[in-house]
PDB file of N, CA and C in Angstrom:
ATOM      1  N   UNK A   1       7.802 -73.425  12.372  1.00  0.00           N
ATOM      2  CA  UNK A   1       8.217 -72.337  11.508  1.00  0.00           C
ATOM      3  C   UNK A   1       7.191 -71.203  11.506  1.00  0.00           C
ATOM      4  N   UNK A   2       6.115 -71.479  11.297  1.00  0.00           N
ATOM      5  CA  UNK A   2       5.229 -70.125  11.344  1.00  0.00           C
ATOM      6  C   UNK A   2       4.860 -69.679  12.745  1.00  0.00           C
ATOM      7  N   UNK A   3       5.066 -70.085  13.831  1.00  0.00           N
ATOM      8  CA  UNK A   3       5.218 -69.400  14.820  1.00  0.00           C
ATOM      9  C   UNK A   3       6.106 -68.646  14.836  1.00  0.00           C
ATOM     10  N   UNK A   4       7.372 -68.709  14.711  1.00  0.00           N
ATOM     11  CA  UNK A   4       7.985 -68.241  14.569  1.00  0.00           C
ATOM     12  C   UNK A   4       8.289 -67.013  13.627  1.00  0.00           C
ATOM     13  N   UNK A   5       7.714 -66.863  12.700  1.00  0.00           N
ATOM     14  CA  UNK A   5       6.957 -65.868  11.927  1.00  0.00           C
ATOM     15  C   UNK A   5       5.805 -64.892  12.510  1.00  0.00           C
ATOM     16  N   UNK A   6       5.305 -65.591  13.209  1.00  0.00           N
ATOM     17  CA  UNK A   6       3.786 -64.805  13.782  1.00  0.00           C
ATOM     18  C   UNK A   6       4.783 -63.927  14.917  1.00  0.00           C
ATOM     19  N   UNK A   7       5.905 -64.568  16.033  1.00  0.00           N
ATOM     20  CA  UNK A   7       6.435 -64.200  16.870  1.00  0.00           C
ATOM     21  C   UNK A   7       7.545 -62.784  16.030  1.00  0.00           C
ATOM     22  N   UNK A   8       7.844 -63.150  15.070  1.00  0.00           N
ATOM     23  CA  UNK A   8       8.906 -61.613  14.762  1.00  0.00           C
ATOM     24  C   UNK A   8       7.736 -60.613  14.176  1.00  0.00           C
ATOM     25  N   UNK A   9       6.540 -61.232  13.748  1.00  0.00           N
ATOM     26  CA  UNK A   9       5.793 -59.641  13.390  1.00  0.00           C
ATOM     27  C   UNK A   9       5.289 -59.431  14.471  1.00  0.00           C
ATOM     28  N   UNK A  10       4.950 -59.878  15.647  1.00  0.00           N
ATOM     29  CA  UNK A  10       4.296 -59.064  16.878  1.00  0.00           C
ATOM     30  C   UNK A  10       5.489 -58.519  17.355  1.00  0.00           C
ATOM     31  N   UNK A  11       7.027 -58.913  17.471  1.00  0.00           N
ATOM     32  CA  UNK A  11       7.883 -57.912  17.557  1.00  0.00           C
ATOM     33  C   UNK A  11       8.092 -56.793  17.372  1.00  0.00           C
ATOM     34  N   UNK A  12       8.076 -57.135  16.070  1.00  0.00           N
ATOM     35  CA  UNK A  12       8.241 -55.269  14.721  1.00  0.00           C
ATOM     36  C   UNK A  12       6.873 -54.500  15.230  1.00  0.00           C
ATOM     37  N   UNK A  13       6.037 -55.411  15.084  1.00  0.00           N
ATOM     38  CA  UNK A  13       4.274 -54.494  15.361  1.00  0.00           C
ATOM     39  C   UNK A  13       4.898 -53.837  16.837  1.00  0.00           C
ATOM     40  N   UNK A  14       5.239 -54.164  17.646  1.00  0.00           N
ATOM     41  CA  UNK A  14       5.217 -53.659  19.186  1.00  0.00           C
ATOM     42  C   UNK A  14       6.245 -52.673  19.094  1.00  0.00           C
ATOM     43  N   UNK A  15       7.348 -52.962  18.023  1.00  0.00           N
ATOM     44  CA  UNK A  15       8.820 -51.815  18.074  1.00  0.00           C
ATOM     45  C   UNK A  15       8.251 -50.958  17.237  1.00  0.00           C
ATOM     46  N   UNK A  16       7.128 -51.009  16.269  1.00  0.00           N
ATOM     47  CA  UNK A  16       6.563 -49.755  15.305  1.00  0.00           C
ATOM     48  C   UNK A  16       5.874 -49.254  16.318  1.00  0.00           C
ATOM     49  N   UNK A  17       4.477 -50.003  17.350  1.00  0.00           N
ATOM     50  CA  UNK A  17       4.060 -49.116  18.051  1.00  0.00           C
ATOM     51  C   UNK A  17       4.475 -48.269  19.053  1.00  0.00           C
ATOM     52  N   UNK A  18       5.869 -48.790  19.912  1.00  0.00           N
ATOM     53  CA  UNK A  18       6.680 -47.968  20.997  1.00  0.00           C
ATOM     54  C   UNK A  18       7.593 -46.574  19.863  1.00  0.00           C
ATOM     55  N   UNK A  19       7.877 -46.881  18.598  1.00  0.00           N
ATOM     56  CA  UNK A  19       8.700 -46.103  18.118  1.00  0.00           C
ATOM     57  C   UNK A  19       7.713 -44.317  17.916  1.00  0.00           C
ATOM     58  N   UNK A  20       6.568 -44.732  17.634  1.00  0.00           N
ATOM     59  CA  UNK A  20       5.368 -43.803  17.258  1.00  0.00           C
ATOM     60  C   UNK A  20       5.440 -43.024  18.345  1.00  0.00           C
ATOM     61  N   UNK A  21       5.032 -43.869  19.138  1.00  0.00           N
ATOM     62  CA  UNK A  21       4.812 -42.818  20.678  1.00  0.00           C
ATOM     63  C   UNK A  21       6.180 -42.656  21.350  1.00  0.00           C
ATOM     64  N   UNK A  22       7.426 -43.038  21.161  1.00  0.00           N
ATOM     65  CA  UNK A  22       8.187 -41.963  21.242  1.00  0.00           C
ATOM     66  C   UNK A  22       8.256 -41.391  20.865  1.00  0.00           C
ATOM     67  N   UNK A  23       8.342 -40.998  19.351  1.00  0.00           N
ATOM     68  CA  UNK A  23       8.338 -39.902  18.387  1.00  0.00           C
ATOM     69  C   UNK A  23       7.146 -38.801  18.577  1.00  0.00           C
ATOM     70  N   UNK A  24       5.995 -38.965  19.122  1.00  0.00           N
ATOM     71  CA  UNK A  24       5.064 -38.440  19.879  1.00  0.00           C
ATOM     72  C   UNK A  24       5.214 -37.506  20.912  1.00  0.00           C
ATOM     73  N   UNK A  25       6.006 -38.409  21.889  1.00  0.00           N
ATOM     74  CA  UNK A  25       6.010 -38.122  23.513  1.00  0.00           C
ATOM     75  C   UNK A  25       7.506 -36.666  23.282  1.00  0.00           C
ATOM     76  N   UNK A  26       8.523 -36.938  21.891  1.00  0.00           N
ATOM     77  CA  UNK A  26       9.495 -36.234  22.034  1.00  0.00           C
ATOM     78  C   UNK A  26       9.238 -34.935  21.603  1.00  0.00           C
ATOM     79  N   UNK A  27       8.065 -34.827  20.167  1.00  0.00           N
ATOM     80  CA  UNK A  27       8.067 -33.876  20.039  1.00  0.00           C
ATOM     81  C   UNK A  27       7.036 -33.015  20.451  1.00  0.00           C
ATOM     82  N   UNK A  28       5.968 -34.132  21.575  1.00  0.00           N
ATOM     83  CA  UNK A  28       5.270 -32.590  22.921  1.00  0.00           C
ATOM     84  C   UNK A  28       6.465 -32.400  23.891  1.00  0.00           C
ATOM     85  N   UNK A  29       7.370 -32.744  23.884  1.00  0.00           N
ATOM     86  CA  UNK A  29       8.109 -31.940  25.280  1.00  0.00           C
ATOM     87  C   UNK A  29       8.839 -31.202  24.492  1.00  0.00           C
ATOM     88  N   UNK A  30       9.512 -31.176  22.895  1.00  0.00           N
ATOM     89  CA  UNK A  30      10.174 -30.218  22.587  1.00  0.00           C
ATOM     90  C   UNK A  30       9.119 -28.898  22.183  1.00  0.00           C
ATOM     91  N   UNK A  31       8.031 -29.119  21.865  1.00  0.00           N
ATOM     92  CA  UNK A  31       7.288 -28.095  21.981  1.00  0.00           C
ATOM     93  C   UNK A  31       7.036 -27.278  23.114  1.00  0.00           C
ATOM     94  N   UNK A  32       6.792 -28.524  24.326  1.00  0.00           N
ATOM     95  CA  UNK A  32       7.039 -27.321  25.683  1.00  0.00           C
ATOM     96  C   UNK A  32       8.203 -26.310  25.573  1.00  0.00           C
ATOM     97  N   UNK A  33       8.943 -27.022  25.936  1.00  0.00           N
ATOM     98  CA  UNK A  33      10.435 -25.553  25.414  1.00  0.00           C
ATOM     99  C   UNK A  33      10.491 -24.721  24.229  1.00  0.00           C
ATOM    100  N   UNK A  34      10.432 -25.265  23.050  1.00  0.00           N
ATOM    101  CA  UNK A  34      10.478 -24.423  21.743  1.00  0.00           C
ATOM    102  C   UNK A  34       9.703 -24.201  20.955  1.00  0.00           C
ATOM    103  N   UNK A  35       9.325 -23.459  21.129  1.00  0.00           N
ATOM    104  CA  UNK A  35       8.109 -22.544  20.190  1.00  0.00           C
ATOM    105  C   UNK A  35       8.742 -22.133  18.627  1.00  0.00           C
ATOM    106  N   UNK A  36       8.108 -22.350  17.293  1.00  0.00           N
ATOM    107  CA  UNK A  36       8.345 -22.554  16.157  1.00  0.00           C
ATOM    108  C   UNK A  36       6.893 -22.678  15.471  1.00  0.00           C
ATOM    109  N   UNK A  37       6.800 -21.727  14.319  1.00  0.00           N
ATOM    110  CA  UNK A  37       5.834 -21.958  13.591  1.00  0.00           C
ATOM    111  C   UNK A  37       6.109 -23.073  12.861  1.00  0.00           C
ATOM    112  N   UNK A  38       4.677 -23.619  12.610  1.00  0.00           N
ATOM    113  CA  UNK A  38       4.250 -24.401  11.338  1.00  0.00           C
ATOM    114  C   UNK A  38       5.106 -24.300   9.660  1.00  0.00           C
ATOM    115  N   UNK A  39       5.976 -25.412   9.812  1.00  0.00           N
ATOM    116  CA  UNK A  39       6.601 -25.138   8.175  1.00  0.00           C
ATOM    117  C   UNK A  39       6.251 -24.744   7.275  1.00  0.00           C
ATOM    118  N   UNK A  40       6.335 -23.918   6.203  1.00  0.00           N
ATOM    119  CA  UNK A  40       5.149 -24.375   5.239  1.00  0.00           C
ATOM    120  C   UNK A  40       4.916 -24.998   4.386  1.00  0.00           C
ATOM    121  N   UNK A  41       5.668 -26.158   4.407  1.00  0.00           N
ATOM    122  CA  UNK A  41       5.349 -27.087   3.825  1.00  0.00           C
ATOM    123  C   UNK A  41       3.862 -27.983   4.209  1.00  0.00           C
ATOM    124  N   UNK A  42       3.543 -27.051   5.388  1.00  0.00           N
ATOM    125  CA  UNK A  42       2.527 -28.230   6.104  1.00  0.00           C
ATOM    126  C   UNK A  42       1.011 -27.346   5.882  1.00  0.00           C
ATOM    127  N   UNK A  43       1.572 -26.400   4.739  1.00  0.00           N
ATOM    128  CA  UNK A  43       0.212 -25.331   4.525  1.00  0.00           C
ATOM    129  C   UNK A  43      -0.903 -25.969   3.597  1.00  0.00           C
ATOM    130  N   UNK A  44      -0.391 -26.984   3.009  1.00  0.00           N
ATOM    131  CA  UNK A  44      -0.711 -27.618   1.517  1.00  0.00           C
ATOM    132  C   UNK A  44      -1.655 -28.328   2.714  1.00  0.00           C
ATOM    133  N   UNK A  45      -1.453 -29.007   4.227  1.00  0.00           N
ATOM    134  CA  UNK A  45      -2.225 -30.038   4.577  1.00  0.00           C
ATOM    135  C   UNK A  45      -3.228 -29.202   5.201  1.00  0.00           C
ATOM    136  N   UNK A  46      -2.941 -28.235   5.708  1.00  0.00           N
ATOM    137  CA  UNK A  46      -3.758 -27.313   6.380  1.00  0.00           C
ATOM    138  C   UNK A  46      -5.144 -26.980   5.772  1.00  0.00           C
ATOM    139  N   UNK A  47      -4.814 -26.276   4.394  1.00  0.00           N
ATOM    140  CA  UNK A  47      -5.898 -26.485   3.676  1.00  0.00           C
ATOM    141  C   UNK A  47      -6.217 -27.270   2.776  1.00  0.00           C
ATOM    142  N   UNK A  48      -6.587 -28.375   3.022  1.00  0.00           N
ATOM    143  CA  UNK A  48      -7.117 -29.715   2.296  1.00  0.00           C
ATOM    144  C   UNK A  48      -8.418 -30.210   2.875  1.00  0.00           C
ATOM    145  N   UNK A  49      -9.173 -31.005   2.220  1.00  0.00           N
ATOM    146  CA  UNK A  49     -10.376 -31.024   2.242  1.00  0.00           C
ATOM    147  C   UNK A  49     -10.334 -31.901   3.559  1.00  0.00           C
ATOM    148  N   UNK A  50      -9.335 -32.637   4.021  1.00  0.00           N
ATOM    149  CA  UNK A  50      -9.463 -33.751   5.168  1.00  0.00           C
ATOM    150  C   UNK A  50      -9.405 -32.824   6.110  1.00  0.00           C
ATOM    151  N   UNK A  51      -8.721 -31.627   6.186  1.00  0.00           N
ATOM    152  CA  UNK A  51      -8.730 -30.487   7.351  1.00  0.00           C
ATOM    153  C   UNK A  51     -10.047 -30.027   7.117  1.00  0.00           C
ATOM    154  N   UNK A  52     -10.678 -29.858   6.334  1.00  0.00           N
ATOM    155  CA  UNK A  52     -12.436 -28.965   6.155  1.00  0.00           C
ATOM    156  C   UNK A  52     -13.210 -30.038   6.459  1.00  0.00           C
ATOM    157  N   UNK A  53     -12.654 -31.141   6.768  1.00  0.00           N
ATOM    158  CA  UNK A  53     -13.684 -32.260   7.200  1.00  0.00           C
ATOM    159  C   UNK A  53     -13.522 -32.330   8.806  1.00  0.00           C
ATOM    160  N   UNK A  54     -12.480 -32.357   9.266  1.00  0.00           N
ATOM    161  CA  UNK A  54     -12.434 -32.468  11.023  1.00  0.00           C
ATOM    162  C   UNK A  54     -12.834 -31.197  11.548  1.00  0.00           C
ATOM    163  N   UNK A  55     -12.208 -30.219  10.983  1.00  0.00           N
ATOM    164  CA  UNK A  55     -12.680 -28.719  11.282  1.00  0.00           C
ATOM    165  C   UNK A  55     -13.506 -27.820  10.583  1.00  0.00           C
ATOM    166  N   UNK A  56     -14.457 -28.128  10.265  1.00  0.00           N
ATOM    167  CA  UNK A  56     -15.103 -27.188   8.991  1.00  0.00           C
ATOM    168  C   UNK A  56     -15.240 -25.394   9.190  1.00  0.00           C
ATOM    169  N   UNK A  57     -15.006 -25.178   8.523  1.00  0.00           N
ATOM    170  CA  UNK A  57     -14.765 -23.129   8.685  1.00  0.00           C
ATOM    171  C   UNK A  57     -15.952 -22.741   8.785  1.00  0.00           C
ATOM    172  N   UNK A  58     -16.785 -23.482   8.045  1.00  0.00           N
ATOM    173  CA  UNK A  58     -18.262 -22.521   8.549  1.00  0.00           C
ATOM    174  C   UNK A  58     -18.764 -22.853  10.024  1.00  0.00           C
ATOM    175  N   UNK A  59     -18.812 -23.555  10.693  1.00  0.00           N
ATOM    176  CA  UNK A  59     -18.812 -24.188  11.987  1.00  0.00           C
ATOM    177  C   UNK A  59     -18.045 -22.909  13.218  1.00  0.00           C
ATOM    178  N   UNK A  60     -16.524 -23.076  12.731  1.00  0.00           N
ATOM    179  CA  UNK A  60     -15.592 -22.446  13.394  1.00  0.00           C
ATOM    180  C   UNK A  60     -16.191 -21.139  13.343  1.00  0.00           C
ATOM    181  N   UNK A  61     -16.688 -20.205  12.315  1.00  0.00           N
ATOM    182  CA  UNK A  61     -17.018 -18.539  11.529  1.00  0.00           C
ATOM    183  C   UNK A  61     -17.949 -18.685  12.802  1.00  0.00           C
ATOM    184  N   UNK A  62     -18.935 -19.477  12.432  1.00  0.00           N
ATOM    185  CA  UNK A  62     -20.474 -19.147  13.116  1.00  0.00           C
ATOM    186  C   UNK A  62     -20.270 -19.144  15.012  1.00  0.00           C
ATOM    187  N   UNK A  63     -19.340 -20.121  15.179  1.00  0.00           N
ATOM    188  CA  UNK A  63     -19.384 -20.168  16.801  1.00  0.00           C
ATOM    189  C   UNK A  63     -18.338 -19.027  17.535  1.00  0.00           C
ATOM    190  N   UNK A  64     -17.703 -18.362  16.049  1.00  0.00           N
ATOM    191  CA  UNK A  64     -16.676 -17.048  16.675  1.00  0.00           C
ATOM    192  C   UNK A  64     -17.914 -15.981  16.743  1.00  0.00           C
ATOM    193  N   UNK A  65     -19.007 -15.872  15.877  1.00  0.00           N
ATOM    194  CA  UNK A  65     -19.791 -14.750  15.763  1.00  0.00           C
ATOM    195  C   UNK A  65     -19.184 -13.656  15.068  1.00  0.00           C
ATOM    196  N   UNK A  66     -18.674 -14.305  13.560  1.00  0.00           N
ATOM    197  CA  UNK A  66     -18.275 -13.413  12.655  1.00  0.00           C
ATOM    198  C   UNK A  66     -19.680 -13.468  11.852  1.00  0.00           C
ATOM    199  N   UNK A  67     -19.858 -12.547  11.793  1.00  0.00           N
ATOM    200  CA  UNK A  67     -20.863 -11.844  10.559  1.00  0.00           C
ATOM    201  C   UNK A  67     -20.659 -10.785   9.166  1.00  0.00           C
ATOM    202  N   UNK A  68     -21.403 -10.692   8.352  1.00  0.00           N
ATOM    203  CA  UNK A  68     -21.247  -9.701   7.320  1.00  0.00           C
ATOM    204  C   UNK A  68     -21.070  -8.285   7.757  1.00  0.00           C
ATOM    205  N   UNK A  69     -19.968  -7.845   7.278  1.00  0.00           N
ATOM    206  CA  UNK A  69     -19.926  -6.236   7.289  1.00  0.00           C
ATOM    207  C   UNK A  69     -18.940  -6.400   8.539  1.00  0.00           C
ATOM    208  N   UNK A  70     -18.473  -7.141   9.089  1.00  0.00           N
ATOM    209  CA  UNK A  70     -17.414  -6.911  10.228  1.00  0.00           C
ATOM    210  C   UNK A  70     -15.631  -6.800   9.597  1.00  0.00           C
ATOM    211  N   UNK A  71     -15.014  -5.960  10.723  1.00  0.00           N
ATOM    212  CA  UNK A  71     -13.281  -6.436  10.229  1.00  0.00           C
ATOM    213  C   UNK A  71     -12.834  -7.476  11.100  1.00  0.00           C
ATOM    214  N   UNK A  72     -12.295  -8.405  10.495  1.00  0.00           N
ATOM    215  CA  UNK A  72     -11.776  -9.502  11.014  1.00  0.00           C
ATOM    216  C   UNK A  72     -10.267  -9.373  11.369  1.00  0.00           C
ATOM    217  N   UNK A  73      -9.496 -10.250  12.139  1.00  0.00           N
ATOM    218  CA  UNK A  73      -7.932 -10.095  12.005  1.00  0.00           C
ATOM    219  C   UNK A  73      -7.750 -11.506  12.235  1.00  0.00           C
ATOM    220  N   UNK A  74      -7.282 -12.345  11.015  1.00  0.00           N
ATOM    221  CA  UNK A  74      -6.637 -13.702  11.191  1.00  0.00           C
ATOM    222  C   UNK A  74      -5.494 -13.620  11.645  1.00  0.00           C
ATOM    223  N   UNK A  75      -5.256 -13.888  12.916  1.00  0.00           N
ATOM    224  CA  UNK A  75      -3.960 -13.985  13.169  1.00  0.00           C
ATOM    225  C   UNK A  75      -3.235 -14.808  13.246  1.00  0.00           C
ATOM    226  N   UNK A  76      -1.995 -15.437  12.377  1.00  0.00           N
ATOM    227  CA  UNK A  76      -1.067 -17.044  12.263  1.00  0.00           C
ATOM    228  C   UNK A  76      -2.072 -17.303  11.386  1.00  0.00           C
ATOM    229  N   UNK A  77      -2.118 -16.902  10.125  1.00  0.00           N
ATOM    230  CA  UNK A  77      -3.322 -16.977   9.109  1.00  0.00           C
ATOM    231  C   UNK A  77      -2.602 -18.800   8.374  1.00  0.00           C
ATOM    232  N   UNK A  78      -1.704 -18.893   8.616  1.00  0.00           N
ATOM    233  CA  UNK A  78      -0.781 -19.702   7.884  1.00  0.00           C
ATOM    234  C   UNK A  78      -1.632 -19.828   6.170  1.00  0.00           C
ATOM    235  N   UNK A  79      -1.808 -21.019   5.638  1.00  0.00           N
ATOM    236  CA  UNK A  79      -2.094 -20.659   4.263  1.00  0.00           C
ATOM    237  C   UNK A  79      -3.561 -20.374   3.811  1.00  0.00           C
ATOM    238  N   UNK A  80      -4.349 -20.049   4.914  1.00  0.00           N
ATOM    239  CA  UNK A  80      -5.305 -19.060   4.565  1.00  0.00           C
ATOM    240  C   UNK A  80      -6.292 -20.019   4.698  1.00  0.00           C
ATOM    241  N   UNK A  81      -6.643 -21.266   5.274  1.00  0.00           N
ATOM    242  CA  UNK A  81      -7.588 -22.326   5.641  1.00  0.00           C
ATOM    243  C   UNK A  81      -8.756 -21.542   5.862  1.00  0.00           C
ATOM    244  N   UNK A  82      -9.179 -20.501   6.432  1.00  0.00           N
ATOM    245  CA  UNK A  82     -10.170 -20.160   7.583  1.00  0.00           C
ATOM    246  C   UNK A  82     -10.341 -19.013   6.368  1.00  0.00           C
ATOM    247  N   UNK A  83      -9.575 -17.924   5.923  1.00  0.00           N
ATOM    248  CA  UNK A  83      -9.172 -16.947   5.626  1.00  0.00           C
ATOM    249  C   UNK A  83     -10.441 -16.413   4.784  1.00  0.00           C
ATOM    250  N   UNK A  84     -10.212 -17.242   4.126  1.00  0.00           N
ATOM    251  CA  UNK A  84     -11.412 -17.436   2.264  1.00  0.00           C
ATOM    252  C   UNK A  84     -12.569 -17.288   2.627  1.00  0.00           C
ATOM    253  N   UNK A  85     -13.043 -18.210   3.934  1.00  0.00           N
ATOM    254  CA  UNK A  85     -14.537 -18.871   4.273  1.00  0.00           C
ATOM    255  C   UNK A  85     -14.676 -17.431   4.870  1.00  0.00           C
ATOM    256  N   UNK A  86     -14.112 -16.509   5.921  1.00  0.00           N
ATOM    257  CA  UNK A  86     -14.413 -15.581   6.883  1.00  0.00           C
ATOM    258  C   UNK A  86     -14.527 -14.675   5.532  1.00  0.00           C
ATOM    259  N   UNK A  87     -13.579 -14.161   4.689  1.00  0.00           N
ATOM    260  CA  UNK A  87     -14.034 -13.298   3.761  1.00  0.00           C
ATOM    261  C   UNK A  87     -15.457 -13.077   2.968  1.00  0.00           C
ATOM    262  N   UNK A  88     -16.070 -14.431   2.801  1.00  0.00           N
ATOM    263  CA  UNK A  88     -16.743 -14.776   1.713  1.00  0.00           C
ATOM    264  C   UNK A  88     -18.175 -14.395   2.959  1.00  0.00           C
ATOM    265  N   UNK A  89     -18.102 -14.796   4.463  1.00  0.00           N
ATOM    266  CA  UNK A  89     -18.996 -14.371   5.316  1.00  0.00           C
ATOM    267  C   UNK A  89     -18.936 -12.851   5.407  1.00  0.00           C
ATOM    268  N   UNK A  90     -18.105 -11.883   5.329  1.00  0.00           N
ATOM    269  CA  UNK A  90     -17.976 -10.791   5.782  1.00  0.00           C
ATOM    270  C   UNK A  90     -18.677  -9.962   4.893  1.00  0.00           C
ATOM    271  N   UNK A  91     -18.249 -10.607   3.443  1.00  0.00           N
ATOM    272  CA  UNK A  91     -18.619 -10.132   2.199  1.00  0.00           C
ATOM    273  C   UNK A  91     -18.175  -8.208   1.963  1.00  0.00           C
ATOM    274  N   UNK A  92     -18.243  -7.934   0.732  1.00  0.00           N
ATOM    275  CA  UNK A  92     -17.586  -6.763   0.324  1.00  0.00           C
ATOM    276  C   UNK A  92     -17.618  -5.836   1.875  1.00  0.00           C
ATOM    277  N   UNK A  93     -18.629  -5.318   2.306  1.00  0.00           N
ATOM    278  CA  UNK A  93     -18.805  -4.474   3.444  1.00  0.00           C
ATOM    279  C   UNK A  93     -17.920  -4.302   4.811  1.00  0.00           C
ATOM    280  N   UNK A  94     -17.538  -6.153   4.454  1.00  0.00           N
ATOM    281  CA  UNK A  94     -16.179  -6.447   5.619  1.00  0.00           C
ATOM    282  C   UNK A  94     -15.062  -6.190   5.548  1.00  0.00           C
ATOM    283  N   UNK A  95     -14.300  -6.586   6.131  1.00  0.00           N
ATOM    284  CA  UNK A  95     -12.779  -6.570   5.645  1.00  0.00           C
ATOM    285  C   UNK A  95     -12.074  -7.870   6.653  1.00  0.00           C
ATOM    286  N   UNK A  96     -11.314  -8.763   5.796  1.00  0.00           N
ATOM    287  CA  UNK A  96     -10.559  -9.829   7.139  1.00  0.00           C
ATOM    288  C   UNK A  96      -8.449  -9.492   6.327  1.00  0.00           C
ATOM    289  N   UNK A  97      -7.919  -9.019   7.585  1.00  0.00           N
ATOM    290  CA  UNK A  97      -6.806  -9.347   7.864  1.00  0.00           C
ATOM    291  C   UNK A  97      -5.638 -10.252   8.347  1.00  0.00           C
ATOM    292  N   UNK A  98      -4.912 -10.610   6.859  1.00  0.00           N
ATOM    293  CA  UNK A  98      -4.302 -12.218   7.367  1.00  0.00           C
ATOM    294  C   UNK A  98      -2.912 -12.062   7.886  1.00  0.00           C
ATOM    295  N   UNK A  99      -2.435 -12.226   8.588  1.00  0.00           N
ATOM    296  CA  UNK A  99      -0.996 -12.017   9.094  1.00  0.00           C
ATOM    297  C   UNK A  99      -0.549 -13.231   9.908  1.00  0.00           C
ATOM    298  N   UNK A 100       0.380 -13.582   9.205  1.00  0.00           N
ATOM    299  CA  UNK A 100       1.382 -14.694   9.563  1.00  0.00           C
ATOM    300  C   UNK A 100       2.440 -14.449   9.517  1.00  0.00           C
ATOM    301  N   UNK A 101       3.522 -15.097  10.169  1.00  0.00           N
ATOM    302  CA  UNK A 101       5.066 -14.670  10.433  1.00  0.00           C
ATOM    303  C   UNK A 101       5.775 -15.307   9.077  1.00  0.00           C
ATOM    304  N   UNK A 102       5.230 -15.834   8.514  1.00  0.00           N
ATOM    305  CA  UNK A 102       6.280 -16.209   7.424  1.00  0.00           C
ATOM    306  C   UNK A 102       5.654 -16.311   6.365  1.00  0.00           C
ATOM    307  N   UNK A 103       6.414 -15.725   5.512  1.00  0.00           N
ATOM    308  CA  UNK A 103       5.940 -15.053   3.954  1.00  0.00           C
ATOM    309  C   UNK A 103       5.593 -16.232   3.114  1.00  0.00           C
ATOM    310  N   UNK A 104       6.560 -17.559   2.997  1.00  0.00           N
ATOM    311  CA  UNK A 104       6.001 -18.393   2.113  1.00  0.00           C
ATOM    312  C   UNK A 104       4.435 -18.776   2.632  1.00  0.00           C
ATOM    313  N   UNK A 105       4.003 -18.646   3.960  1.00  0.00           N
ATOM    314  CA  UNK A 105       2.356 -19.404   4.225  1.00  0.00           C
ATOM    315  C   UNK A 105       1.476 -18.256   3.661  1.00  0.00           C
ATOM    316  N   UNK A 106       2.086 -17.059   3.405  1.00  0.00           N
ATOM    317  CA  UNK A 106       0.854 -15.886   2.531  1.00  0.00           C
ATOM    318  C   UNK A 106       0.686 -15.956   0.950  1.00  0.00           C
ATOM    319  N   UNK A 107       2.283 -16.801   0.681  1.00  0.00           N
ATOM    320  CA  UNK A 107       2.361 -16.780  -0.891  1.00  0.00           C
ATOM    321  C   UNK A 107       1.343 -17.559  -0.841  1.00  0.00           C
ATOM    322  N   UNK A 108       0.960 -18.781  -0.322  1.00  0.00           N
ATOM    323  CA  UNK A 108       0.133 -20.057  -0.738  1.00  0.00           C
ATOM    324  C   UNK A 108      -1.360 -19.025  -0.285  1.00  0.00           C
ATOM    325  N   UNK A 109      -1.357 -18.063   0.634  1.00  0.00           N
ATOM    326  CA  UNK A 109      -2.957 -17.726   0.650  1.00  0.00           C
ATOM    327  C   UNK A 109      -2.833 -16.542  -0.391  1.00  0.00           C
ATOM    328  N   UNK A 110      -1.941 -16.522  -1.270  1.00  0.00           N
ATOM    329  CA  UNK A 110      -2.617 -15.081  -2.103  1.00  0.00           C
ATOM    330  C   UNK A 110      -2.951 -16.087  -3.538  1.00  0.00           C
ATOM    331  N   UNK A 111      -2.167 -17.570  -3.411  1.00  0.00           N
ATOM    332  CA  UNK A 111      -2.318 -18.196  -4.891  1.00  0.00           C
ATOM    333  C   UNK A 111      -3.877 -18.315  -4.796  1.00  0.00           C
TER     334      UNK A 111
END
């Protein structure tokens, strides 16, 4: 009996892991063909502290060679992840410009 148990969860385990990487493999080839911004529902993950942990903005600022007193142009600003940190480097003297194609990812960078 418990083999038989051990044998249907390495099943499911192997049909969860093939199901992943199809779901993977389908949506890089629909990206090859179709180009589509970022929902924005996915702005909330964008800027979250687990995104300032893999990518940190001061890291990203410093290796673009943004400095104080420059104009910036964020472009696909989506909800303003980068946006805040480049402002706060540029400081009053600067100016950074956020432009994204869709209005709800600016509502979340003007909250």
């Amino acid at each position: 009996m418990t083999t038989d148990i051990i044998m249907i969860i390495k099943i499911l385990l192997i049909f969860l892991v093939f199901s992943i990487v199809w779901v993977f493999v389908v949506v890089r080839i629909l990206k090859k063909f179709f180009r589509f911004p970022a929902p924005a529902f996915v702005g909330h993950f964008l800027d979250s502290n687990l995104r300032r942990t893999l990518q940190p903005p001061n890291k990203l600022i410093q290796r673009s060679g943004i400095k104080e007193g420059m104009k910036v142009l964020d472009l696909g600003c989506g909800s303003g992840s980068f946006t805040t940190f480049t402002a706060r480097v540029v400081g009053g003297n600067g100016k950074v410009y956020a432009v994204d194609l869709q209005p709800e990812m600016l509502k979340q960078l003007e909250n």
